[in-house]
C-alpha atoms as a PDB file:
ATOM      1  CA  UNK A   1      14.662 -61.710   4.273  1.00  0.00           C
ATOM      2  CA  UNK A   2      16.556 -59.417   2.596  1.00  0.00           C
ATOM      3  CA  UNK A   3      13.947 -56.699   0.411  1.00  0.00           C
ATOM      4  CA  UNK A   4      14.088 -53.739  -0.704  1.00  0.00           C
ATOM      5  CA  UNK A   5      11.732 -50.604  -1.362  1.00  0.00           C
ATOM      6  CA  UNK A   6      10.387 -50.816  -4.651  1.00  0.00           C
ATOM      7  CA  UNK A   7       7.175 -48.497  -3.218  1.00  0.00           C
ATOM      8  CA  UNK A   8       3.729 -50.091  -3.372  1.00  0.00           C
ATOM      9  CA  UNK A   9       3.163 -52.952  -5.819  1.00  0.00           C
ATOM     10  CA  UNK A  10       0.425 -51.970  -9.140  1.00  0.00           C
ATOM     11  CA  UNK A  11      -1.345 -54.939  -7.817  1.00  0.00           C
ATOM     12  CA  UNK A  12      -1.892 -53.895  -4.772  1.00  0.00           C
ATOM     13  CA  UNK A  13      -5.242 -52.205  -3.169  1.00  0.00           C
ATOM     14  CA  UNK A  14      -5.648 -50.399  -0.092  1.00  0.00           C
ATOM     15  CA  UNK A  15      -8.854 -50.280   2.280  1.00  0.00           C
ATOM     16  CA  UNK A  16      -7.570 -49.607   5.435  1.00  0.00           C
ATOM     17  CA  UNK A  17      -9.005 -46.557   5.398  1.00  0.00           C
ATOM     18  CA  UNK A  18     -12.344 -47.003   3.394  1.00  0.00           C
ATOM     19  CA  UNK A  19     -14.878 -47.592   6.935  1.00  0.00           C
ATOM     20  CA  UNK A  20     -16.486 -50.955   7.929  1.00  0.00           C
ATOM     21  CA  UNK A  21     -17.153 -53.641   5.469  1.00  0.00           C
ATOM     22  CA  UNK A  22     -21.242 -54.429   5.857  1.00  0.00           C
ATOM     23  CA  UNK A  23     -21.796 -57.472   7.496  1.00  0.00           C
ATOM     24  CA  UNK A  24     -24.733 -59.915   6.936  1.00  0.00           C
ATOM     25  CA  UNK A  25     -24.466 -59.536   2.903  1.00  0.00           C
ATOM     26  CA  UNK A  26     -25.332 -63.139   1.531  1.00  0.00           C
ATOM     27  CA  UNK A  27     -22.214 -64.723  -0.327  1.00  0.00           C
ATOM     28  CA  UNK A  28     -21.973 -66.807  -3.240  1.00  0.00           C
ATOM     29  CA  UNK A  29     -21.537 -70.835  -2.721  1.00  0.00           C
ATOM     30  CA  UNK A  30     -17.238 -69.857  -2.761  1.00  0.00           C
ATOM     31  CA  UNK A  31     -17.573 -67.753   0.127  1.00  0.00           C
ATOM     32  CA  UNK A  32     -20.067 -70.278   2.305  1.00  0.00           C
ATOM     33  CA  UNK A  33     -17.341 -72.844   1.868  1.00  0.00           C
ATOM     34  CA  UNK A  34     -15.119 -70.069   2.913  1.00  0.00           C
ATOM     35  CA  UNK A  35     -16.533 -69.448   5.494  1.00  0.00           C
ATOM     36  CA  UNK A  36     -17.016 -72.370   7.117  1.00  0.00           C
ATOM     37  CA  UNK A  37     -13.450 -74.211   6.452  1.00  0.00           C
ATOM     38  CA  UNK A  38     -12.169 -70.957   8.323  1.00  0.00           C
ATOM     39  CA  UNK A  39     -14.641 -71.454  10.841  1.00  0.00           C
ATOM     40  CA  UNK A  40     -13.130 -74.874  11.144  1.00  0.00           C
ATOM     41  CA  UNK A  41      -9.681 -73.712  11.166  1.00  0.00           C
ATOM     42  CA  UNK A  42      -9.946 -70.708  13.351  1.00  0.00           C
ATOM     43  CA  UNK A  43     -12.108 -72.155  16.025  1.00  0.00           C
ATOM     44  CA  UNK A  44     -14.137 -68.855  15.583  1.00  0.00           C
ATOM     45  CA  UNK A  45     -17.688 -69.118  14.688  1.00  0.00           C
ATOM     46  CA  UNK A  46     -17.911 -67.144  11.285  1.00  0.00           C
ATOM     47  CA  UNK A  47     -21.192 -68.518   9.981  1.00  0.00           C
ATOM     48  CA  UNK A  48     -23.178 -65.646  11.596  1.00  0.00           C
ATOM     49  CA  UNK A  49     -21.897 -63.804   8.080  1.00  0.00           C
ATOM     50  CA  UNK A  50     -24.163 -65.935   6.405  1.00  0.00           C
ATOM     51  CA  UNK A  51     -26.885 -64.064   5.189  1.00  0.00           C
ATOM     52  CA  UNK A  52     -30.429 -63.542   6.782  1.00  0.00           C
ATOM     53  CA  UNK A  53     -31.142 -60.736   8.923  1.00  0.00           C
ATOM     54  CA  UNK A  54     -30.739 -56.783   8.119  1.00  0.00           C
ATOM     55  CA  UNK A  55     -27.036 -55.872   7.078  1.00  0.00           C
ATOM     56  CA  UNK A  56     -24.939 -54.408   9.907  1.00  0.00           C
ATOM     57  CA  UNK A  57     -21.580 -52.509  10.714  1.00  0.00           C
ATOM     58  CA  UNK A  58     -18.115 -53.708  12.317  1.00  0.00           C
ATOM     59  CA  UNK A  59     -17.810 -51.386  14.744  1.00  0.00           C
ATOM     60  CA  UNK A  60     -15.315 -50.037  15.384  1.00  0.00           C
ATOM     61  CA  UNK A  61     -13.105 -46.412  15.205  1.00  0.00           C
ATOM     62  CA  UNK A  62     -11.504 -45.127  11.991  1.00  0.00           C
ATOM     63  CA  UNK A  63      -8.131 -45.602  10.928  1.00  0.00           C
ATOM     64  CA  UNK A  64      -5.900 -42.777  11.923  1.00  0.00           C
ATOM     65  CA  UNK A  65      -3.413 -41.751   9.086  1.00  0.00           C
ATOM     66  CA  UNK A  66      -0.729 -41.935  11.931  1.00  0.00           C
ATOM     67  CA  UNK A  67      -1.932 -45.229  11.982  1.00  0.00           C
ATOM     68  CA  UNK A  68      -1.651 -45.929   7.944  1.00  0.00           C
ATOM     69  CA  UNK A  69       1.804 -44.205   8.423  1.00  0.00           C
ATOM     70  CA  UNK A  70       3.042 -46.424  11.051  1.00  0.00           C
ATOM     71  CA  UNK A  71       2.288 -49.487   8.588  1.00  0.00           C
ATOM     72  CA  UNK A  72       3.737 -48.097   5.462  1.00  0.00           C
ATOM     73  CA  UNK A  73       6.973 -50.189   5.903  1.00  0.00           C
ATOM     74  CA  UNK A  74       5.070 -53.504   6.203  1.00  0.00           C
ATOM     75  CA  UNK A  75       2.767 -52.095   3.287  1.00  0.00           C
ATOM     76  CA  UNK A  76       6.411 -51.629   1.037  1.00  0.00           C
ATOM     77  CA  UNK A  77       7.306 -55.086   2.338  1.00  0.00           C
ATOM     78  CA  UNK A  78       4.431 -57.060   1.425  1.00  0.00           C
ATOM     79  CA  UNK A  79       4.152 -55.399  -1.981  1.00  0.00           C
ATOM     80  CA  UNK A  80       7.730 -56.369  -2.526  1.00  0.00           C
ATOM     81  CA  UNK A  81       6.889 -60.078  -1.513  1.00  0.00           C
ATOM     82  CA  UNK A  82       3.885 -59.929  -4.209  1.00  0.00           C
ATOM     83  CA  UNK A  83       5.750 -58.816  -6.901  1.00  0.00           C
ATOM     84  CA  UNK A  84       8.467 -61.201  -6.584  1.00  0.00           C
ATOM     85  CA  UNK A  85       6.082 -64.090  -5.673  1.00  0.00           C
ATOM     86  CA  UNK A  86       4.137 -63.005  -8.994  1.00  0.00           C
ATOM     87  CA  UNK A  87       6.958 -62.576 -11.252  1.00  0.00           C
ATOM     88  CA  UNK A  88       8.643 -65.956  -9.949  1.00  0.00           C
ATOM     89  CA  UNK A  89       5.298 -67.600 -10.945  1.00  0.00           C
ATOM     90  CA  UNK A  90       5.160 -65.578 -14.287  1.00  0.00           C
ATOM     91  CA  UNK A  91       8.669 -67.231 -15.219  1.00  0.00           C
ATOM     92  CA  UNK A  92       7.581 -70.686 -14.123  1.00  0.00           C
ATOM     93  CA  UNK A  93       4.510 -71.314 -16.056  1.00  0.00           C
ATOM     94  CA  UNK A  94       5.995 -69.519 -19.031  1.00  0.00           C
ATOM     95  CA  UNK A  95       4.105 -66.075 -18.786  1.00  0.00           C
ATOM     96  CA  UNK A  96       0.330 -67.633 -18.976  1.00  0.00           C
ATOM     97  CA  UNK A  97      -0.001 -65.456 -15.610  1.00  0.00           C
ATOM     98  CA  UNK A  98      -2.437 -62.906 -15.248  1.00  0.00           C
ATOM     99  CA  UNK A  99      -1.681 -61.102 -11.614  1.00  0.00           C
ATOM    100  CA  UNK A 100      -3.390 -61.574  -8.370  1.00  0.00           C
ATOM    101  CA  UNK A 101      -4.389 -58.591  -6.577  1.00  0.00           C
ATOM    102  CA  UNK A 102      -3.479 -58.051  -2.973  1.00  0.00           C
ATOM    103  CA  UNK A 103      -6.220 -56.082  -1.312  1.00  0.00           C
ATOM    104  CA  UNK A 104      -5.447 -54.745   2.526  1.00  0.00           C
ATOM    105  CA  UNK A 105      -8.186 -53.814   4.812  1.00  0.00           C
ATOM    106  CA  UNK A 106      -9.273 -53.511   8.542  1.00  0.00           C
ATOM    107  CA  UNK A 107     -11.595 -55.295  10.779  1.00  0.00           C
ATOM    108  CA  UNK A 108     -13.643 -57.054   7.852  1.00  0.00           C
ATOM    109  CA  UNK A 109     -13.691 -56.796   4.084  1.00  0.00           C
ATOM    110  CA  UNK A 110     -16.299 -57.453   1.092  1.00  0.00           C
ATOM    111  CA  UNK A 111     -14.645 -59.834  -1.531  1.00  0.00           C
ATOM    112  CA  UNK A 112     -15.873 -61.367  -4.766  1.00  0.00           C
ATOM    113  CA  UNK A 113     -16.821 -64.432  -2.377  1.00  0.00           C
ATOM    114  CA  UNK A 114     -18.618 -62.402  -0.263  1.00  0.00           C
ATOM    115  CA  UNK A 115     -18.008 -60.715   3.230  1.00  0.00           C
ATOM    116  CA  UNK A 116     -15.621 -61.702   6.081  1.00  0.00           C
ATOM    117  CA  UNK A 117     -14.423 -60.113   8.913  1.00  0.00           C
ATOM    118  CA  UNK A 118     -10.907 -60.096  10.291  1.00  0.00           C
ATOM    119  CA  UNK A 119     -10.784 -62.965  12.058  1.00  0.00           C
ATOM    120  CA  UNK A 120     -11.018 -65.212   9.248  1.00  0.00           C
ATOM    121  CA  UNK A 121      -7.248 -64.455   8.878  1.00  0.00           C
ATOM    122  CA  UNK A 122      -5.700 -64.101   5.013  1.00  0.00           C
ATOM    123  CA  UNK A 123      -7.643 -65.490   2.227  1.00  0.00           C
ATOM    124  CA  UNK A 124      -8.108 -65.629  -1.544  1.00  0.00           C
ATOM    125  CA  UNK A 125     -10.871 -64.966  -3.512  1.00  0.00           C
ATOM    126  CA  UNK A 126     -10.772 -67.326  -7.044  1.00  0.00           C
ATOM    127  CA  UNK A 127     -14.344 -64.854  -7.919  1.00  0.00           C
ATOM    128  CA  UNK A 128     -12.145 -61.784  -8.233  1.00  0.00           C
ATOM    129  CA  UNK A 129      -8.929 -63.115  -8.214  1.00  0.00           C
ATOM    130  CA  UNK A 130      -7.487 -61.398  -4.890  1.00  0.00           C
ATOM    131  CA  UNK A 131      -5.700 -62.023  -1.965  1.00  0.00           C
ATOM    132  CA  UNK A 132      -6.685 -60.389   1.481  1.00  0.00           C
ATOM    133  CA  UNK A 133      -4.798 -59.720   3.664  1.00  0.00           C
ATOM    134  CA  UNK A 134      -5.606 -57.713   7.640  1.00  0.00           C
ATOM    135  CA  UNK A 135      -2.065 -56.613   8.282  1.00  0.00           C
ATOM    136  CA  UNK A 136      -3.208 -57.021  12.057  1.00  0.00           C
ATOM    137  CA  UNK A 137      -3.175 -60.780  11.464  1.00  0.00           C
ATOM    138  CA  UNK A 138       1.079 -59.908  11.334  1.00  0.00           C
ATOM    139  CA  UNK A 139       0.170 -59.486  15.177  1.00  0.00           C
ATOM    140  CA  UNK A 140      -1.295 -62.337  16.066  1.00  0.00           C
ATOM    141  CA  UNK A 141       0.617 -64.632  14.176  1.00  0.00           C
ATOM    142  CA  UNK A 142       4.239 -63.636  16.294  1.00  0.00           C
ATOM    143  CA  UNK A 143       2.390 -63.062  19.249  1.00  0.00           C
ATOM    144  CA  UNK A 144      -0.119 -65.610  19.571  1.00  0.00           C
ATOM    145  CA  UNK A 145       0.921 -68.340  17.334  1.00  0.00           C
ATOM    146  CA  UNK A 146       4.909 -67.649  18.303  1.00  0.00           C
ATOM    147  CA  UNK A 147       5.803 -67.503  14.711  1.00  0.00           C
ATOM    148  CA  UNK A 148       8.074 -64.391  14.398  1.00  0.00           C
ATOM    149  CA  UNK A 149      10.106 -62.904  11.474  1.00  0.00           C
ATOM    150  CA  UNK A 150       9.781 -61.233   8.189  1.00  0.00           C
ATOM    151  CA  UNK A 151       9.804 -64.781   6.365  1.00  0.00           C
ATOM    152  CA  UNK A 152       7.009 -65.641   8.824  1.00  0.00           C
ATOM    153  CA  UNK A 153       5.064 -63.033   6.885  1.00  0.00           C
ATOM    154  CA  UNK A 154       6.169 -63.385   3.177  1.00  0.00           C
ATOM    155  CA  UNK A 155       4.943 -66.976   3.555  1.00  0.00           C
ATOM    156  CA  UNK A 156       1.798 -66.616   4.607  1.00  0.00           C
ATOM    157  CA  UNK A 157       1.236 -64.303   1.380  1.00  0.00           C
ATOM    158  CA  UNK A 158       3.106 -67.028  -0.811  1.00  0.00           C
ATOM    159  CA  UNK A 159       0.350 -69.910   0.730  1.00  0.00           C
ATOM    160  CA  UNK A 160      -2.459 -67.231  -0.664  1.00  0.00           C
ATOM    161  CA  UNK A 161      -1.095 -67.208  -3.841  1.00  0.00           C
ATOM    162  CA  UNK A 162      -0.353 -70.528  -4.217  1.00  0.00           C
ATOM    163  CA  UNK A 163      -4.125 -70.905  -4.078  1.00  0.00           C
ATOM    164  CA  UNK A 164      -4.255 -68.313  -7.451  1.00  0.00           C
ATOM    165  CA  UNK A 165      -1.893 -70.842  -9.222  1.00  0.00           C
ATOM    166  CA  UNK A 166      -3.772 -73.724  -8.239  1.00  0.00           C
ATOM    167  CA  UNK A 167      -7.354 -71.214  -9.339  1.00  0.00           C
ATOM    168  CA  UNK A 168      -5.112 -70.556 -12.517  1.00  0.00           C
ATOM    169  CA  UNK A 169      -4.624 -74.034 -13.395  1.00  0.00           C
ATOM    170  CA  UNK A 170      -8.005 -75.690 -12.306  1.00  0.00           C
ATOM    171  CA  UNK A 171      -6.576 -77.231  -9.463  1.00  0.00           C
ATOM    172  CA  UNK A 172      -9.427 -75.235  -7.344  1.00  0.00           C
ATOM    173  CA  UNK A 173     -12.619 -75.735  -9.272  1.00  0.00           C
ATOM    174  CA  UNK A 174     -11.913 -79.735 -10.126  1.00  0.00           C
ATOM    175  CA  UNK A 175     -11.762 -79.406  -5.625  1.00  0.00           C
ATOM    176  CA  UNK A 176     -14.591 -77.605  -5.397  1.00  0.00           C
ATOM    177  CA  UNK A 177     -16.537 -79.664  -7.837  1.00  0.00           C
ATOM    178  CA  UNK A 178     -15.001 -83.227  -6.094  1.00  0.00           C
ATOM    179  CA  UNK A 179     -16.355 -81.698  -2.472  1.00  0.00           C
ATOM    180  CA  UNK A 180     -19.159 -80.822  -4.147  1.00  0.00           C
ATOM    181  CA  UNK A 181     -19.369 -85.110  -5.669  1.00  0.00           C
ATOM    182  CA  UNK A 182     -18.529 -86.648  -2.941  1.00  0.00           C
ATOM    183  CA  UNK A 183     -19.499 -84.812   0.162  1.00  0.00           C
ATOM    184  CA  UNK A 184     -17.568 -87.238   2.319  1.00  0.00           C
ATOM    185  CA  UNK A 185     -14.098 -86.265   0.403  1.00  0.00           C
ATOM    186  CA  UNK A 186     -14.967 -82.870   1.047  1.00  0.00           C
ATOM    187  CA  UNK A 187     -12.191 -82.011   4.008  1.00  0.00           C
ATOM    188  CA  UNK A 188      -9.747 -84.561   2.750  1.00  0.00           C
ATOM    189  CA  UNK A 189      -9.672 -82.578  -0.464  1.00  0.00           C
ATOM    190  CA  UNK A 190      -9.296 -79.906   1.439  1.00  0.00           C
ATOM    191  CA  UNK A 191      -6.580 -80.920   3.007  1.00  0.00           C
ATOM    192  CA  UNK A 192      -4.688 -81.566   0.187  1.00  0.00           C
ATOM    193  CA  UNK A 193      -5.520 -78.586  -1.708  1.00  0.00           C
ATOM    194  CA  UNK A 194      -4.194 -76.737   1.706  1.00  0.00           C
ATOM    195  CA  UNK A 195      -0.732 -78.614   1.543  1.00  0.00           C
ATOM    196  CA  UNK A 196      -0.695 -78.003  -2.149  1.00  0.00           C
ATOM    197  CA  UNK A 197      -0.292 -74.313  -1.429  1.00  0.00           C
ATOM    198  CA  UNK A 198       2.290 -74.415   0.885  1.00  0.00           C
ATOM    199  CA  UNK A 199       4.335 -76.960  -1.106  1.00  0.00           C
ATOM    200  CA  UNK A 200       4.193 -73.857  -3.794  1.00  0.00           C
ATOM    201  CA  UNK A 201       5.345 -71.699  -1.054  1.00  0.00           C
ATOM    202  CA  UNK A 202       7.860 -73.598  -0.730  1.00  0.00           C
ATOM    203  CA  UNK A 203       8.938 -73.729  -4.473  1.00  0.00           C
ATOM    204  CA  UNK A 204       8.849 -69.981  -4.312  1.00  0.00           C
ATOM    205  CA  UNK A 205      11.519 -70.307  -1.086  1.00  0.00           C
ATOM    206  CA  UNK A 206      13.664 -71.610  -3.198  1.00  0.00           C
ATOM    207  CA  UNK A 207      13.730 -69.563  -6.040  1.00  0.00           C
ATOM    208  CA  UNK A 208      13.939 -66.697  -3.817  1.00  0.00           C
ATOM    209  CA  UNK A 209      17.132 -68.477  -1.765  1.00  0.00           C
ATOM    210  CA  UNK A 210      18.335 -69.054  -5.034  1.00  0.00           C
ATOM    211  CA  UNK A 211      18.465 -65.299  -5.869  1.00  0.00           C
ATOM    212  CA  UNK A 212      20.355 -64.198  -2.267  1.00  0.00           C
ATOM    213  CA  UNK A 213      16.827 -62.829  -0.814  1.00  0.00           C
ATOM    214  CA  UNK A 214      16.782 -65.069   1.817  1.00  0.00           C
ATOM    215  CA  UNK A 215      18.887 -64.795   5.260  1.00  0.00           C
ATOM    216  CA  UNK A 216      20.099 -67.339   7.810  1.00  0.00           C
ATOM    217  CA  UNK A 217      17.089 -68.550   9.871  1.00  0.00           C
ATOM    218  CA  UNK A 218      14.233 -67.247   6.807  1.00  0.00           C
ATOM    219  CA  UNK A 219      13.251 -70.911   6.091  1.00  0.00           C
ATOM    220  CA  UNK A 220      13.164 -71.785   9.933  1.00  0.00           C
ATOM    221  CA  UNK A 221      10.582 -69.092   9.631  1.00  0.00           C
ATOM    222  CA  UNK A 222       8.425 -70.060   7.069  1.00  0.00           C
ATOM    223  CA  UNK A 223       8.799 -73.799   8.945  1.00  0.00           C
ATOM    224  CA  UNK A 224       7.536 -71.642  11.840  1.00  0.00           C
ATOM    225  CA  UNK A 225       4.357 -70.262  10.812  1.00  0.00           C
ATOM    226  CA  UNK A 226       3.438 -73.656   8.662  1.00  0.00           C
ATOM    227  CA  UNK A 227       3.271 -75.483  11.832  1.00  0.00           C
ATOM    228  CA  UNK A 228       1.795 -72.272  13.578  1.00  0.00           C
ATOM    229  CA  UNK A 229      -1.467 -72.586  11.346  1.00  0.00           C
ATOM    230  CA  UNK A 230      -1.797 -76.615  11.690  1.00  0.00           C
ATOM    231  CA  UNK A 231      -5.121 -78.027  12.339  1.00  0.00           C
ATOM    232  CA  UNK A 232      -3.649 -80.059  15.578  1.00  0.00           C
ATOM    233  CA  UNK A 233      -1.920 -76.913  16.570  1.00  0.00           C
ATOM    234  CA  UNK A 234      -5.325 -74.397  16.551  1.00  0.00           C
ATOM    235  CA  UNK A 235      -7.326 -77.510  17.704  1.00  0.00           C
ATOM    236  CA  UNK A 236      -5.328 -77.522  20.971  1.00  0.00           C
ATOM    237  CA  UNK A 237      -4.911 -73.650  21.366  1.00  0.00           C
ATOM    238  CA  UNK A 238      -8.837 -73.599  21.327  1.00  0.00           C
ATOM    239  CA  UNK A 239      -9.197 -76.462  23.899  1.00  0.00           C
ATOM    240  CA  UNK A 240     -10.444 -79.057  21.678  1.00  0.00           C
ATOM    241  CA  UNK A 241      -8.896 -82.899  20.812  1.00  0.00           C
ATOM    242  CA  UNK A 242      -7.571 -83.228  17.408  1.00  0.00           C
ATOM    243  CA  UNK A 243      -9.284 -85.571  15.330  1.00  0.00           C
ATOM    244  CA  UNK A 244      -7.905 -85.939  11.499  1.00  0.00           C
ATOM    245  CA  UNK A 245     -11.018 -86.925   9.926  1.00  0.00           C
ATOM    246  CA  UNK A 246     -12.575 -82.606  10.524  1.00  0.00           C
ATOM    247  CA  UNK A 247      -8.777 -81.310   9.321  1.00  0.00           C
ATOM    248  CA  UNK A 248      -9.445 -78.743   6.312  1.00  0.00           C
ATOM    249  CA  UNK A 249      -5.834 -77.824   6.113  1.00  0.00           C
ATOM    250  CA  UNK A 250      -3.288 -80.061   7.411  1.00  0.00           C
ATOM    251  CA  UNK A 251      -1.994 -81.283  10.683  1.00  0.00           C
ATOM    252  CA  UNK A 252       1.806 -78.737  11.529  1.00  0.00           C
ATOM    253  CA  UNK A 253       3.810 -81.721  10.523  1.00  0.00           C
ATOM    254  CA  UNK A 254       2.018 -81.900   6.885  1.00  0.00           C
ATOM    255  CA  UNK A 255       2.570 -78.010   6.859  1.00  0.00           C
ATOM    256  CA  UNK A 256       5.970 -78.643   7.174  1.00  0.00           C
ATOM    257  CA  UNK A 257       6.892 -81.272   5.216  1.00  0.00           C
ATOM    258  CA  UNK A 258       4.877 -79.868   2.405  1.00  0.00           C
ATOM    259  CA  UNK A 259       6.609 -76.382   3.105  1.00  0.00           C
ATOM    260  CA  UNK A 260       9.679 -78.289   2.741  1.00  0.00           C
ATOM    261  CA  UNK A 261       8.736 -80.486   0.178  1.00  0.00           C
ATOM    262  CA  UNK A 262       8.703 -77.762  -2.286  1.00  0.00           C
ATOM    263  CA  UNK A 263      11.962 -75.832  -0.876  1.00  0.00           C
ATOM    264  CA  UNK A 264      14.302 -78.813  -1.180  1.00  0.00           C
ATOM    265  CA  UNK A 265      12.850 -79.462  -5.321  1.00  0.00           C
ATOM    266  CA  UNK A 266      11.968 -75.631  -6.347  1.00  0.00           C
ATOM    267  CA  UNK A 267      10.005 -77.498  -9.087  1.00  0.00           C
ATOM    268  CA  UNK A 268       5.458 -77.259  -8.918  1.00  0.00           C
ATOM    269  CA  UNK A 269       5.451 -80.425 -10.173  1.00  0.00           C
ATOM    270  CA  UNK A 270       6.616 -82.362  -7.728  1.00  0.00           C
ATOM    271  CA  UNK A 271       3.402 -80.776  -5.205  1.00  0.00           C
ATOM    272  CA  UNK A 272       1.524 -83.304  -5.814  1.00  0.00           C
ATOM    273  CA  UNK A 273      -0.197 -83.868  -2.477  1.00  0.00           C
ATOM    274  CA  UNK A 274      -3.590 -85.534  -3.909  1.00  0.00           C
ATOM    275  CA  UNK A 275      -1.631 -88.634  -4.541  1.00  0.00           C
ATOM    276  CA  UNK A 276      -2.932 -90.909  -2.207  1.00  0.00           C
ATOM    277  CA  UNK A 277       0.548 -91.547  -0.375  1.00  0.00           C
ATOM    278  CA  UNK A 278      -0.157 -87.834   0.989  1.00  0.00           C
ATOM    279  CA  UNK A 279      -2.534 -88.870   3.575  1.00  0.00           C
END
């Protein structure tokens, strides 16, 4: 993808450095769903974070400023990704846009929905508005999910926002409500809210190729890492069958096609994945 340094984004936040997010601190109905769809997706056991018992520490050593230093490049990178992702979005629903934050951190991290740790991977926060983001997760995502490149990253940051827009426009709360209704809906709605966000990637893709920012192979990328975080795909990398009816975010082909979806139009509208022809 071709960026440049425009230094750190205003709406960005830094707590690499600011010790061990508490663990064991109750969260707020958001944050229990949050924490169990990522459960789900993962294949990591999160719901330990739930409350009840005495507060403890990640532990785990401080963050060396050799080690902040090392990062600063990916730190200019994603800030130039948010900023262009934000004022894309800005233009698109005519300036009725108020700015997500993007808040870094290490090893876990207390949100607005309450407190996760690392391992969750990247999430947004509708309580405070914010994106989070453990540049770590970078890491795994080329090395154990095989989904390299630069692109790789900027969509993963353009799902997370897609999930502001859809907070911005209701999209999120009429979900939450529905799953809330009809208990039996509740991954299925999930599911589409999930594919939403990466059809809006997508969009974003295309404004962005439409621009010059993107390079040969970018959208391969983004492909890439969409079918990286499918439900079938982390089913089978944990050892377990897939079975549709427990998806909370999409089988890799729905990633993709989504992904693409959105690319090929440029145009939100045409995300609609709660249509029933989407499942």
């Amino acid at each position: 993808m071709k960026w440049e340094d425009r230094g750190r984004s205003r709406n960005l936040e830094d707590r690499r450095a600011a010790g061990p997010a508490r663990m064991g601190i109750p969260l707020g109905i958001g944050g229990v769903v949050l924490v169990y769809v990522l459960s789900l997706v993962t294949g990591v056991d999160l719901t330990s974070i739930l409350g009840g018992g005495p507060s403890s520490q990640v532990s785990s050593p401080p963050v060396s400023q050799e080690e902040l230093a090392a990062e600063e490049e990916q730190v200019r990178f994603v800030s130039f990704v948010l900023d262009d992702l934000q004022d894309t979005w800005t233009q698109m629903i005519q300036g009725q846009y108020p700015d997500a934050t993007l808040v870094l951190y290490r090893d876990a991290v207390e949100s607005g929905c309450g407190t996760a740790p690392a391992a969750a991977g990247p999430f947004y926060c509708p309580l405070d508005t914010s994106v989070y983001v453990d540049l770590s997760f970078y890491d795994t995502l080329r090395q154990r999910y095989g989904a390299p490149g630069d692109f790789a990253q900027a969509y993963v940051l353009a799902h997370e926002i897609g999930h502001h827009i859809q907070n911005l426009t209701g999209t999120l709360s009429q979900v939450r409500q529905g799953q809330q209704s009809s208990p039996g809906q509740a991954n299925e709605l999930s599911v589409a809210l999930e594919l939403q966000a990466d059809c809006y990637a997508g969009v974003w893709a295309a404004s962005a190729g439409a621009r010059g920012l993107l390079e040969g192979g970018d959208v391969q990328e983004g492909l890439n890492a969409a079918a990286a975080v499918g439900d079938d795909r982390l089913s089978g990398m944990a050892g377990r069958s897939a079975n549709q009816e427990t998806f909370t975010h999409g089988s890799s082909e729905q990633r993709m096609a989504w992904f693409q979806n959105g690319f090929e139009g440029g145009d939100p509208n045409a995300c609609d994945t709660f249509s029933a022809s989407t499942f």
